[in-house]
Each structure stands twice: as C-alpha cells, then as structure tokens.
PDB file of N, CA and C in Angstrom:
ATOM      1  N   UNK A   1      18.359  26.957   0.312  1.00  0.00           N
ATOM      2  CA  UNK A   1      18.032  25.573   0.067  1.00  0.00           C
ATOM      3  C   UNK A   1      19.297  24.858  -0.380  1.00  0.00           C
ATOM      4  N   UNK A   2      19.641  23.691   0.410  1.00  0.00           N
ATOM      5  CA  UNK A   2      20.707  22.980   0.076  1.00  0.00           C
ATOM      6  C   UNK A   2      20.402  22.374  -1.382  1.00  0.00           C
ATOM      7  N   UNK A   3      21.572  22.405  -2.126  1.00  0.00           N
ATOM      8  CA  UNK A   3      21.885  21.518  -3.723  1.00  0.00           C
ATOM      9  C   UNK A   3      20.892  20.028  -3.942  1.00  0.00           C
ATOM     10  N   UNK A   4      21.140  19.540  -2.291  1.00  0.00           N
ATOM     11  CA  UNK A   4      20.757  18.024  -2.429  1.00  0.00           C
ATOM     12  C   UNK A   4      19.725  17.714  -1.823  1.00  0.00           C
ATOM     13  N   UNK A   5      18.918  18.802  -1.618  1.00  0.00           N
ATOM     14  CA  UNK A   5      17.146  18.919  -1.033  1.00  0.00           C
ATOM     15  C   UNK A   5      16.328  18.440  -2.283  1.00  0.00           C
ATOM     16  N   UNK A   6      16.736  18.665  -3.300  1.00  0.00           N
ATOM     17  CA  UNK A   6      16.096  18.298  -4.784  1.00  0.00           C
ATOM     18  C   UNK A   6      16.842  17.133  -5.807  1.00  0.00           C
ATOM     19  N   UNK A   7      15.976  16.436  -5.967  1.00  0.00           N
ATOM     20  CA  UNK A   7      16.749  15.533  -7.060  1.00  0.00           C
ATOM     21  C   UNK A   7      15.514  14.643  -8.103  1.00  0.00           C
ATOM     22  N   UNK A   8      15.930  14.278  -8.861  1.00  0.00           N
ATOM     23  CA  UNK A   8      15.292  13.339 -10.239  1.00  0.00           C
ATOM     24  C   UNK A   8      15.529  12.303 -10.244  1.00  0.00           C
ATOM     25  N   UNK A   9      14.779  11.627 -10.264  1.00  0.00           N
ATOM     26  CA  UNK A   9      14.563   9.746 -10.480  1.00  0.00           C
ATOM     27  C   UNK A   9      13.411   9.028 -11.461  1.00  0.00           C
ATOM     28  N   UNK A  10      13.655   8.120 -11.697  1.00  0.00           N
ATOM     29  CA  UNK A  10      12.472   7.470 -12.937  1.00  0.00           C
ATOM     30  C   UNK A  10      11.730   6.215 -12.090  1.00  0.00           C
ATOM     31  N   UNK A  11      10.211   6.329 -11.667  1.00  0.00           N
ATOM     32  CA  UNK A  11       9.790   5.321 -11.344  1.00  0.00           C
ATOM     33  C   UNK A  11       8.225   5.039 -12.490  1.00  0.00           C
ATOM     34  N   UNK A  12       8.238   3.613 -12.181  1.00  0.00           N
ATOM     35  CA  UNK A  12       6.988   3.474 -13.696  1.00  0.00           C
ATOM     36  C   UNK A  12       7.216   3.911 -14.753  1.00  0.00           C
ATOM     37  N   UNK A  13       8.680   4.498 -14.981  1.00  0.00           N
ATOM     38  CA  UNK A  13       9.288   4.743 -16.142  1.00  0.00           C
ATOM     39  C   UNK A  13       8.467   6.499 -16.272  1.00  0.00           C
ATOM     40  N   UNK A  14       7.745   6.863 -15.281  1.00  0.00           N
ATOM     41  CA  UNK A  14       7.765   8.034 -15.357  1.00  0.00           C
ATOM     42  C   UNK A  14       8.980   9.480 -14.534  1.00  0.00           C
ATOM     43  N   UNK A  15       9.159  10.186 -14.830  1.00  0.00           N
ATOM     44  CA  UNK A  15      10.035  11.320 -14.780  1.00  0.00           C
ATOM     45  C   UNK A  15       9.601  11.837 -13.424  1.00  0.00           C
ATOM     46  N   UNK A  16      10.739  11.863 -12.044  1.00  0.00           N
ATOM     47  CA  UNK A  16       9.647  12.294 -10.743  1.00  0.00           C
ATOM     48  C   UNK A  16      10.559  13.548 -10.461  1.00  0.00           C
ATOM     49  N   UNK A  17      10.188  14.367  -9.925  1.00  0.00           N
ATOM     50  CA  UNK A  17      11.182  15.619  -9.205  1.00  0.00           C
ATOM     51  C   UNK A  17      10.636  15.664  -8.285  1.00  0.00           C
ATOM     52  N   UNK A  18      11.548  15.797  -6.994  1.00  0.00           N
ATOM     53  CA  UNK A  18      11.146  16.277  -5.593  1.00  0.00           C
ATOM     54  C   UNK A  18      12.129  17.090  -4.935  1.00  0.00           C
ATOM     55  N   UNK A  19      11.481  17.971  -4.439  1.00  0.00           N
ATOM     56  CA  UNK A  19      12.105  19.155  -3.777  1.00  0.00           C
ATOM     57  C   UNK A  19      11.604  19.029  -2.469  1.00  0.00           C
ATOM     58  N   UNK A  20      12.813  18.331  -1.357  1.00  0.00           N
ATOM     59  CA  UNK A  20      12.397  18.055  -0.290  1.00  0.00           C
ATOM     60  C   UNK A  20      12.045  18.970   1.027  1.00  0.00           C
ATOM     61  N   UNK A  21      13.035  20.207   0.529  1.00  0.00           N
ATOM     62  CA  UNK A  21      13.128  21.493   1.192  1.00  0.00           C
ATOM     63  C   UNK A  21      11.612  21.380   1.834  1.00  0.00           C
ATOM     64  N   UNK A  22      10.646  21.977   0.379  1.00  0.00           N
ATOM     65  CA  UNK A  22       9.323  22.245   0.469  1.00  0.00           C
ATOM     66  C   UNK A  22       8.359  20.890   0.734  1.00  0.00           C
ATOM     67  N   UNK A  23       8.984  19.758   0.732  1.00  0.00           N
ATOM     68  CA  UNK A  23       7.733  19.104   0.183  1.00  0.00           C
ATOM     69  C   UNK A  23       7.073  18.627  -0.347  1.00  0.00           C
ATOM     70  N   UNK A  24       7.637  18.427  -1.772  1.00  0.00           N
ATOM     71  CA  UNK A  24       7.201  18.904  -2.925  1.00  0.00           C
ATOM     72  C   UNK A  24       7.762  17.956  -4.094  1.00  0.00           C
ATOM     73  N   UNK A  25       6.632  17.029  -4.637  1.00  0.00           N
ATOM     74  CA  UNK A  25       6.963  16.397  -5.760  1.00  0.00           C
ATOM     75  C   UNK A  25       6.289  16.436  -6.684  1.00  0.00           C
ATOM     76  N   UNK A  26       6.610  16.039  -8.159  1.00  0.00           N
ATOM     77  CA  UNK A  26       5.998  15.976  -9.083  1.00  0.00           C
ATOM     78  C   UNK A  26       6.659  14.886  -9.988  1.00  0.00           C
ATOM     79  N   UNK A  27       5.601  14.902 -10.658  1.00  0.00           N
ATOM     80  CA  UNK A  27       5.655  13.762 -12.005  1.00  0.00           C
ATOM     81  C   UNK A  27       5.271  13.695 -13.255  1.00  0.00           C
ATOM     82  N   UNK A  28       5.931  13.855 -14.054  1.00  0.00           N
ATOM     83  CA  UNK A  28       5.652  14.441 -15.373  1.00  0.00           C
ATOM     84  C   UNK A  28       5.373  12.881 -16.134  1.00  0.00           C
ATOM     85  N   UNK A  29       4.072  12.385 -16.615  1.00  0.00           N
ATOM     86  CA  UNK A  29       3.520  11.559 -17.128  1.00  0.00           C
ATOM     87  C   UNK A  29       3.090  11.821 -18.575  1.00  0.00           C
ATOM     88  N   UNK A  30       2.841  10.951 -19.236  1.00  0.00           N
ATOM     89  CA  UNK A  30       1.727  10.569 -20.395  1.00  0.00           C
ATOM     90  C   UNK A  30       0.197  11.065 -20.679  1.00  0.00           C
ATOM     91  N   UNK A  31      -0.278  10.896 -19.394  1.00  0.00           N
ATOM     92  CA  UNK A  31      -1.400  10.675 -19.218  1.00  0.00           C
ATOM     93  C   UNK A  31      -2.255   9.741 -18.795  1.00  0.00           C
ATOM     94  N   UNK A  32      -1.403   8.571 -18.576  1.00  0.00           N
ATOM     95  CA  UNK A  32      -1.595   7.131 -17.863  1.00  0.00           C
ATOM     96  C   UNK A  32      -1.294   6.770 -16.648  1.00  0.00           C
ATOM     97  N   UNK A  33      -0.661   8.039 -15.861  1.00  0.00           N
ATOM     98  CA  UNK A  33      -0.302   7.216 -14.603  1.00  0.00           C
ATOM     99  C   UNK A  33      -1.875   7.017 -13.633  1.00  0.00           C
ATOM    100  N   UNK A  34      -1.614   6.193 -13.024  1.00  0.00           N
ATOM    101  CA  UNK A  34      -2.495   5.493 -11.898  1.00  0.00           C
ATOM    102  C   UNK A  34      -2.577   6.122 -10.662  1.00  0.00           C
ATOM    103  N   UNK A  35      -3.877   5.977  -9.681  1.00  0.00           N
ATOM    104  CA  UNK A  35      -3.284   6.379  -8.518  1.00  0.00           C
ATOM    105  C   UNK A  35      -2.377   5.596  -7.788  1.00  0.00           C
ATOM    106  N   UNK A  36      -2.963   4.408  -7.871  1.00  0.00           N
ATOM    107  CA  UNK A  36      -1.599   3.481  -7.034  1.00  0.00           C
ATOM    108  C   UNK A  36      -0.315   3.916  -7.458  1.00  0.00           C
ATOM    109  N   UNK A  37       0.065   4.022  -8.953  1.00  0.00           N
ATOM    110  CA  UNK A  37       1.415   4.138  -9.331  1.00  0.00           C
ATOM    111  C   UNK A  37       1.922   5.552  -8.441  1.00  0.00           C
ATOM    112  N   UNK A  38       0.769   6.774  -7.759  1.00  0.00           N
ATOM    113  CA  UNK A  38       1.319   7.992  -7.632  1.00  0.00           C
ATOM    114  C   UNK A  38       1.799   7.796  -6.123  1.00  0.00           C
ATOM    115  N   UNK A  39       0.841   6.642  -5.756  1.00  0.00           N
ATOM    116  CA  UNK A  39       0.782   6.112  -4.048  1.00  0.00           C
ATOM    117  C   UNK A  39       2.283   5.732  -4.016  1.00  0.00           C
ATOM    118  N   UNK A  40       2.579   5.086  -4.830  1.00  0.00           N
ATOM    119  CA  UNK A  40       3.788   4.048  -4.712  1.00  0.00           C
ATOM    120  C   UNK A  40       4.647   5.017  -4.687  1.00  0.00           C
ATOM    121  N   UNK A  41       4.801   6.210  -5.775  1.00  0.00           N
ATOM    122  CA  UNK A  41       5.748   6.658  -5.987  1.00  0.00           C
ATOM    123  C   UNK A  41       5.997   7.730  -4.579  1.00  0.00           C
ATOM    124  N   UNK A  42       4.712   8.304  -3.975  1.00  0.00           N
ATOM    125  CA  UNK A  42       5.037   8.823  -2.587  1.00  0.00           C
ATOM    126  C   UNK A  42       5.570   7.986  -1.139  1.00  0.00           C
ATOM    127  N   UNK A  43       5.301   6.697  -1.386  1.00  0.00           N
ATOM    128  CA  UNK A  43       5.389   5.740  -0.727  1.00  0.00           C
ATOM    129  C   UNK A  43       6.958   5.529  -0.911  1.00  0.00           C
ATOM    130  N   UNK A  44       7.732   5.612  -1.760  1.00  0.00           N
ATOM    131  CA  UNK A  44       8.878   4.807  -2.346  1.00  0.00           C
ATOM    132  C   UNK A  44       9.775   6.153  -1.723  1.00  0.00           C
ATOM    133  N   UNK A  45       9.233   7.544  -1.859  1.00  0.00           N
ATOM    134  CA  UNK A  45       9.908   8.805  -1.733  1.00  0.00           C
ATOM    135  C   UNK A  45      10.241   9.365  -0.253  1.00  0.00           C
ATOM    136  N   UNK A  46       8.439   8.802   0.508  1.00  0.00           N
ATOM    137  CA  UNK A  46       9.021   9.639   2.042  1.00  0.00           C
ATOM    138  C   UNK A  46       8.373   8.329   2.742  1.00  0.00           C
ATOM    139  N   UNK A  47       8.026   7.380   2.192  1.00  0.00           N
ATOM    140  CA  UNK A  47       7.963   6.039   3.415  1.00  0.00           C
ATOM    141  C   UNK A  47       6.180   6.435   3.159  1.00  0.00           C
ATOM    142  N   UNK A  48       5.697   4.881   3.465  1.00  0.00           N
ATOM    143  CA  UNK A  48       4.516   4.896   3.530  1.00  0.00           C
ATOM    144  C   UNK A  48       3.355   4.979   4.897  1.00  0.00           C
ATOM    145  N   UNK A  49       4.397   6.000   5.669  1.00  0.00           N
ATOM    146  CA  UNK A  49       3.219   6.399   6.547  1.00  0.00           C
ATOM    147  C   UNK A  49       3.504   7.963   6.340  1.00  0.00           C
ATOM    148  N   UNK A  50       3.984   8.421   5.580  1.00  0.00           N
ATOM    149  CA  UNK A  50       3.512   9.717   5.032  1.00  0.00           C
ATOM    150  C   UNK A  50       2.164   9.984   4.220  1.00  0.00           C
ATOM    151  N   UNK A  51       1.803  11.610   4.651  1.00  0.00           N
ATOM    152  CA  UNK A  51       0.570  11.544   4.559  1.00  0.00           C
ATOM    153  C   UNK A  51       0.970  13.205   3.038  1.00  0.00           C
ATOM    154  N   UNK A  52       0.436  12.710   1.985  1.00  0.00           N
ATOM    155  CA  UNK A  52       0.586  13.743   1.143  1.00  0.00           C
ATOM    156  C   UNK A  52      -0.793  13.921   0.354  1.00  0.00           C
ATOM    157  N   UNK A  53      -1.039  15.845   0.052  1.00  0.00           N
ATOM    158  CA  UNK A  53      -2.233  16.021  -0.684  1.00  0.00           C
ATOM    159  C   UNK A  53      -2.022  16.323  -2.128  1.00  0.00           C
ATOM    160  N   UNK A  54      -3.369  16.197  -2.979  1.00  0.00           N
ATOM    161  CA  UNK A  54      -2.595  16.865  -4.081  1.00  0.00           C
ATOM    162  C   UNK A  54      -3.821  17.825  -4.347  1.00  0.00           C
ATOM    163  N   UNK A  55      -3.454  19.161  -5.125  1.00  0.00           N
ATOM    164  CA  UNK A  55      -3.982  20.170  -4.998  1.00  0.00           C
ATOM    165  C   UNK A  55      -4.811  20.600  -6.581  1.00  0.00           C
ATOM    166  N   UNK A  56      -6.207  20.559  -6.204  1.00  0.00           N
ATOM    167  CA  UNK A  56      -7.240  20.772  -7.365  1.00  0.00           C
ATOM    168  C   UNK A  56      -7.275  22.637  -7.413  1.00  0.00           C
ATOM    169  N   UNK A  57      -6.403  23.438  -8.243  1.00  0.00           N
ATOM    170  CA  UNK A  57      -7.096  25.125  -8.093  1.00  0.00           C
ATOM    171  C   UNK A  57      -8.296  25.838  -8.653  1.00  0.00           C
ATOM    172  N   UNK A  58      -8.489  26.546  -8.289  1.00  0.00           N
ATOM    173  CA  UNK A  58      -9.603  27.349  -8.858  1.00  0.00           C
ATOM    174  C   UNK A  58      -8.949  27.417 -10.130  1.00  0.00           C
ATOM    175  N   UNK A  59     -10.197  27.638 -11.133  1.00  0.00           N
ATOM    176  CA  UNK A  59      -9.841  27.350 -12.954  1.00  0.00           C
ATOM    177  C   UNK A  59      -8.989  28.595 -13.087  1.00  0.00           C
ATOM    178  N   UNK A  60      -8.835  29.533 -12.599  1.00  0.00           N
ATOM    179  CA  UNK A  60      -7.905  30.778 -12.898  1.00  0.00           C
ATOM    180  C   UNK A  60      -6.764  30.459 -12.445  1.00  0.00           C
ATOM    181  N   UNK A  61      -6.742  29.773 -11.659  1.00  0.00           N
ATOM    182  CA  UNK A  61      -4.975  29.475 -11.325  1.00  0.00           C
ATOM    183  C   UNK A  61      -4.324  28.193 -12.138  1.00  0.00           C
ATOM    184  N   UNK A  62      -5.099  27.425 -12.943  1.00  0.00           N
ATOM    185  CA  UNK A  62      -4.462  26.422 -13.649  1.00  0.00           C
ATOM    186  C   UNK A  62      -3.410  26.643 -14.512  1.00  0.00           C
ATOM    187  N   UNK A  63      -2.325  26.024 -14.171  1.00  0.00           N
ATOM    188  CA  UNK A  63      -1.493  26.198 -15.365  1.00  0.00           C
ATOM    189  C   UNK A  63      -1.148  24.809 -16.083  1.00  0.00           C
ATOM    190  N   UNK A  64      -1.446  24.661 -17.176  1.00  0.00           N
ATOM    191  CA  UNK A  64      -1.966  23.129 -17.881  1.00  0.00           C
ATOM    192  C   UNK A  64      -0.678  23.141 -18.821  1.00  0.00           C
ATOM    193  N   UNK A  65       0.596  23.197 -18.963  1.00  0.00           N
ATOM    194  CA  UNK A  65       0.989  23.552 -19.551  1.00  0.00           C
ATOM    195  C   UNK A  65       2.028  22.377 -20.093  1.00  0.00           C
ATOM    196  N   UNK A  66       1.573  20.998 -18.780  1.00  0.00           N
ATOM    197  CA  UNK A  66       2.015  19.681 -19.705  1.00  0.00           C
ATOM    198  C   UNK A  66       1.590  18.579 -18.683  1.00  0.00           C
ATOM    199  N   UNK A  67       1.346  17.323 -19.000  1.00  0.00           N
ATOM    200  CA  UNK A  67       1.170  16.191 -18.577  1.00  0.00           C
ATOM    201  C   UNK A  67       2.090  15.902 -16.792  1.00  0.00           C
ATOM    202  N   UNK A  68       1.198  16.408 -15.893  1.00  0.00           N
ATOM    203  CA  UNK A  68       2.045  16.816 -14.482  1.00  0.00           C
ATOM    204  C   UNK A  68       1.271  16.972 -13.504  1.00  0.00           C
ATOM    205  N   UNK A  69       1.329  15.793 -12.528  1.00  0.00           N
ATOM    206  CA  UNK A  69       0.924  15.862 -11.295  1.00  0.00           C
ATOM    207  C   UNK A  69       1.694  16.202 -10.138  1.00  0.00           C
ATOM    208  N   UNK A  70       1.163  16.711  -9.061  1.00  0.00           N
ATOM    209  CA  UNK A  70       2.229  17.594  -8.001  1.00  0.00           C
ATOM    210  C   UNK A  70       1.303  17.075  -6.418  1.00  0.00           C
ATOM    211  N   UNK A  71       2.321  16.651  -5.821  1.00  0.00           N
ATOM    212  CA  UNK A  71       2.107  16.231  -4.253  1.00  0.00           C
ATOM    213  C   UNK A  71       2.727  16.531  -3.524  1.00  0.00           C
ATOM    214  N   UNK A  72       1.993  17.516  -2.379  1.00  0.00           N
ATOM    215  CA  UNK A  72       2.749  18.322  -1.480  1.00  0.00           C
ATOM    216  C   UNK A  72       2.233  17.307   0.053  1.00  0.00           C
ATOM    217  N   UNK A  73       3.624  17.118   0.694  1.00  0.00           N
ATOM    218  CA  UNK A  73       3.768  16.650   1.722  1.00  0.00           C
ATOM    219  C   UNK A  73       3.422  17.131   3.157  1.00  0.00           C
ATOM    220  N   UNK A  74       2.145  16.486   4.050  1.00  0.00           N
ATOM    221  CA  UNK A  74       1.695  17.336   4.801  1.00  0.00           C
ATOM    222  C   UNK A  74       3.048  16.454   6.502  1.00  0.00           C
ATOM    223  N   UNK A  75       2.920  17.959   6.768  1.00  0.00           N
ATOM    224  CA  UNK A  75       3.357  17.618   8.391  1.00  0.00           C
ATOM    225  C   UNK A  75       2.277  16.864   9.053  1.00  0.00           C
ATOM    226  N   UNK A  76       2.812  16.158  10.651  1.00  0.00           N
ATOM    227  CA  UNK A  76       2.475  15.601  11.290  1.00  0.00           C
ATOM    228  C   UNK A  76       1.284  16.216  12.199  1.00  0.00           C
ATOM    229  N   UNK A  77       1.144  17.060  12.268  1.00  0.00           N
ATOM    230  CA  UNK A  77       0.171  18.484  12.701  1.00  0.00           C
ATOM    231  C   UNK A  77      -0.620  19.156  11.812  1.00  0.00           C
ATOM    232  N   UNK A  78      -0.291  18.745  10.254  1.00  0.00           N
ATOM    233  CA  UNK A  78      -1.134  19.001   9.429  1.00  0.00           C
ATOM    234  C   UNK A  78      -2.838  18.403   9.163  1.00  0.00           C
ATOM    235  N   UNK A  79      -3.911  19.167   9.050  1.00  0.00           N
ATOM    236  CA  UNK A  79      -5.233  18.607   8.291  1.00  0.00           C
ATOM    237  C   UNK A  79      -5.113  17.706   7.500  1.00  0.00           C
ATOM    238  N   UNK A  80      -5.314  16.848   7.492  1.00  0.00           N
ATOM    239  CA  UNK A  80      -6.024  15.965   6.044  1.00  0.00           C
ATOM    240  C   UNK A  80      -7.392  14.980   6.681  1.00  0.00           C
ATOM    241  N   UNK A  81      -7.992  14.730   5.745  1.00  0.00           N
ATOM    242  CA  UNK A  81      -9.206  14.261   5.950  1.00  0.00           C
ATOM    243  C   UNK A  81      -8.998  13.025   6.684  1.00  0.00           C
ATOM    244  N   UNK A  82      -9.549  12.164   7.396  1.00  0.00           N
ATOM    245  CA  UNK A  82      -9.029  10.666   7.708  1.00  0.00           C
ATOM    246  C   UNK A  82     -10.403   9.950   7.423  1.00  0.00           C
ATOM    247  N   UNK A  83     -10.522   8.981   6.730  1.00  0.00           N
ATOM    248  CA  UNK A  83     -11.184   8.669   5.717  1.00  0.00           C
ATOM    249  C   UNK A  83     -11.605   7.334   6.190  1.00  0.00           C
ATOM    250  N   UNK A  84     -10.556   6.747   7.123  1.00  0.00           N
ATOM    251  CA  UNK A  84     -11.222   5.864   8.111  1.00  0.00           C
ATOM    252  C   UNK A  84     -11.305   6.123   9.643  1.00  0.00           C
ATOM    253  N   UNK A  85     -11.578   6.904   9.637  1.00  0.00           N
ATOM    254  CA  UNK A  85     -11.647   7.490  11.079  1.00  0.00           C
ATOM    255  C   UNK A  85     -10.827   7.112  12.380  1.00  0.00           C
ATOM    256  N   UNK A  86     -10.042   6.708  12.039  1.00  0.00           N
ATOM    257  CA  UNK A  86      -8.012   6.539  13.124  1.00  0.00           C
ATOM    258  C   UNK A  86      -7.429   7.130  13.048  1.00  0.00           C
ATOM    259  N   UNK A  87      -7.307   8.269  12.888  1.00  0.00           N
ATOM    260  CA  UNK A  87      -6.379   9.100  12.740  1.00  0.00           C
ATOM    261  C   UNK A  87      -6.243   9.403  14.031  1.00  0.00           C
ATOM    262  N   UNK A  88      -5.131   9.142  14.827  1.00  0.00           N
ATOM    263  CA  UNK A  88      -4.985  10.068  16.528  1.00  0.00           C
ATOM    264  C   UNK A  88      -4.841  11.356  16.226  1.00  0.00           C
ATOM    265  N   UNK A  89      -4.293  12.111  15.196  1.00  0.00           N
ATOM    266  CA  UNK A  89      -4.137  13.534  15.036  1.00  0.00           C
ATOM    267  C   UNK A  89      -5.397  14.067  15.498  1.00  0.00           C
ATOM    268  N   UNK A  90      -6.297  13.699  15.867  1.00  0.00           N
ATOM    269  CA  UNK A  90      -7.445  14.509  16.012  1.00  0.00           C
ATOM    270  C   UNK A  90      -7.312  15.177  17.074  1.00  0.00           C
ATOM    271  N   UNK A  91      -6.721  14.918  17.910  1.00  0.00           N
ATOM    272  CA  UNK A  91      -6.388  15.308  19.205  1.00  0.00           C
ATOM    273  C   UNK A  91      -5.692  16.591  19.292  1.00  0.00           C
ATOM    274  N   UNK A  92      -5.519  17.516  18.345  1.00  0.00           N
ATOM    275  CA  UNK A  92      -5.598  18.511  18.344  1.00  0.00           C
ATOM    276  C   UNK A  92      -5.754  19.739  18.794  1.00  0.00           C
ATOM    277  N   UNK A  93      -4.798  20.718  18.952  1.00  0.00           N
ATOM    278  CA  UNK A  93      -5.582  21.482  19.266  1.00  0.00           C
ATOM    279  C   UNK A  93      -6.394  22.507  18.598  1.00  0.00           C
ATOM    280  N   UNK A  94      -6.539  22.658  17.177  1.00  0.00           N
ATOM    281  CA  UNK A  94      -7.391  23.087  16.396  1.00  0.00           C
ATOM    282  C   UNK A  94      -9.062  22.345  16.588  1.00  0.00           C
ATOM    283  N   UNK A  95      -8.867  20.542  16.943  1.00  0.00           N
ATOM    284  CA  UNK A  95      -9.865  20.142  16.370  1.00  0.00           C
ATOM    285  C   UNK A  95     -10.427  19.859  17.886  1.00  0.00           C
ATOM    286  N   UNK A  96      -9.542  20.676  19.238  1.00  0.00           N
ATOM    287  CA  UNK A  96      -9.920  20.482  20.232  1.00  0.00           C
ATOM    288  C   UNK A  96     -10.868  22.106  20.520  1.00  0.00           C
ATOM    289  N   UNK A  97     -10.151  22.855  20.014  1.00  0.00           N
ATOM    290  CA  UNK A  97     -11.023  24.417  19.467  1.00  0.00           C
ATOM    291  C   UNK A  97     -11.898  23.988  18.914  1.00  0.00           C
ATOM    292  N   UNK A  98     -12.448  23.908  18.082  1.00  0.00           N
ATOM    293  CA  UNK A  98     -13.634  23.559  17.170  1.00  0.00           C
ATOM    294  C   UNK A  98     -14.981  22.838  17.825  1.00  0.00           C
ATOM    295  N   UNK A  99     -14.177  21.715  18.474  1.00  0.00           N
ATOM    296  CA  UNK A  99     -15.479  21.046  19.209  1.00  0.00           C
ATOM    297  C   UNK A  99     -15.858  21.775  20.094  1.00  0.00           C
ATOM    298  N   UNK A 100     -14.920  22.604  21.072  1.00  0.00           N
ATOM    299  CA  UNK A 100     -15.736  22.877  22.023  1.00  0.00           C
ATOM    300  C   UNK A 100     -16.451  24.647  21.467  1.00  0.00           C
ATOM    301  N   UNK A 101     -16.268  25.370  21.071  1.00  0.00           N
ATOM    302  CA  UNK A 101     -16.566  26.368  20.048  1.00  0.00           C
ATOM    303  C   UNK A 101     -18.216  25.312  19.522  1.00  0.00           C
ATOM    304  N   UNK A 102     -18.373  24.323  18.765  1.00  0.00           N
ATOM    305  CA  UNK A 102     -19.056  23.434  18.492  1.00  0.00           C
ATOM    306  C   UNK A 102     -20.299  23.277  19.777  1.00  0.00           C
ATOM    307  N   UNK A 103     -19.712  22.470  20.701  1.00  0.00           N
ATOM    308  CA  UNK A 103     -20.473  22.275  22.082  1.00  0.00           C
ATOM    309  C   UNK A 103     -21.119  23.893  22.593  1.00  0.00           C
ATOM    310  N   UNK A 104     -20.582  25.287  22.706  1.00  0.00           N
ATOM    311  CA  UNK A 104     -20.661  26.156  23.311  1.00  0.00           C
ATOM    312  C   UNK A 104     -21.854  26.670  22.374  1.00  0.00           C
ATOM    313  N   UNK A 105     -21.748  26.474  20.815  1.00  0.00           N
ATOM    314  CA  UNK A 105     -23.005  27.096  20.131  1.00  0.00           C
ATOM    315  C   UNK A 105     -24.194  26.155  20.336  1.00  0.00           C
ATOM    316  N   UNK A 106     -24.195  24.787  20.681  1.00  0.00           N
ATOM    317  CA  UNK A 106     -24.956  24.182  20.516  1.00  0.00           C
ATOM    318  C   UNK A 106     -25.761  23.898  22.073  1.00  0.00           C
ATOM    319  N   UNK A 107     -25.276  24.397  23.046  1.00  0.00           N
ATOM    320  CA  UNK A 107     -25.614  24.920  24.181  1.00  0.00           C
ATOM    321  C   UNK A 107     -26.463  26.000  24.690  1.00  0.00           C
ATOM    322  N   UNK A 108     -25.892  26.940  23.890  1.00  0.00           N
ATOM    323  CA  UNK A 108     -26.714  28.358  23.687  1.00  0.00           C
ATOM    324  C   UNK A 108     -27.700  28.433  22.962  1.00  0.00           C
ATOM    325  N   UNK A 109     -28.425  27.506  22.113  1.00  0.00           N
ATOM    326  CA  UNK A 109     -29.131  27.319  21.333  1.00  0.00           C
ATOM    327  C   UNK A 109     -30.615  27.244  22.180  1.00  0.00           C
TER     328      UNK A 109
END
C-alpha cells in the first residue's frame, strides 16, 4: 500500500481517516454527527455519485471502543440496495442469474 493511499482531514470539525487502498473511511465523532454530515463527508471524499455502505455486526464482533463510524466504498459491480429503483446496475449478471433461476422455479411449480 502506497504512503499516500491514506490520509487525515477535519470536516464538521470532526476527525476523518481514509484509507483509499481499501475503501475505507472513518470518523471519529462526539456522538452528534448526522447522516447528512456522514453523506457530505463521503460525498466531499470520493464525489457524490459514489455509492458507500456502512456495516451493522453481529453483537460478537462489536468493537465499541470509541465514538466511530466506518464507510466502506462499494465498486461499480457491487450490491447495494437501490431504494429508488434506477439503479442500471441491475443488469447484472448476478441479478441476471437470479431471475432466471427465479423464472425456472416458478415454472416448475
């Protein structure tokens, strides 16, 4: 991993790290940040037609160990939900498997 894949900046006066290698940002808050403020701050980081998730774990994998949210950056070929239903990614070929896998059980039925 190159030196300058990672770096630190202050937006909303909160503390951000991103490690671009992976993907991968975070933000070490108060306890007050917003979602817009987290939108903005992914927005401000990889442009706002990037599409990033952030990740809820099973209670055994939590590590709570300070005021810190983390957003991992999905590829262009990546899943994410589309929430208004435009997403062209659908076109897929996972989600072109599925339907017809989909159609073939519902045939045989």
């Amino acid at each position: 991993m190159q030196e300058d894949d990672t770096f630190r900046l202050t937006c909303f006066g909160f503390e951000v790290h991103v490690d671009d290698a992976i993907g991968h940002l975070w933000v070490i808050h108060d306890g007050t940040i917003t979602w817009d403020q987290l939108q903005d701050i992914k927005n401000n980081i990889w442009g706002a037609d990037a599409r990033a998730i952030e990740v809820y774990p099973a209670e055994s994998d939590v590590v709570n160990s300070l005021h810190c949210r983390h957003l991992w950056r999905l590829g262009p070929a990546d899943f994410a939900p589309d929430l208004l239903g435009n997403d062209p990614a659908q076109d897929s070929l996972a989600a072109r498997y599925m339907g017809a896998w989909a159609e073939a059980r519902e045939a045989g039925q």
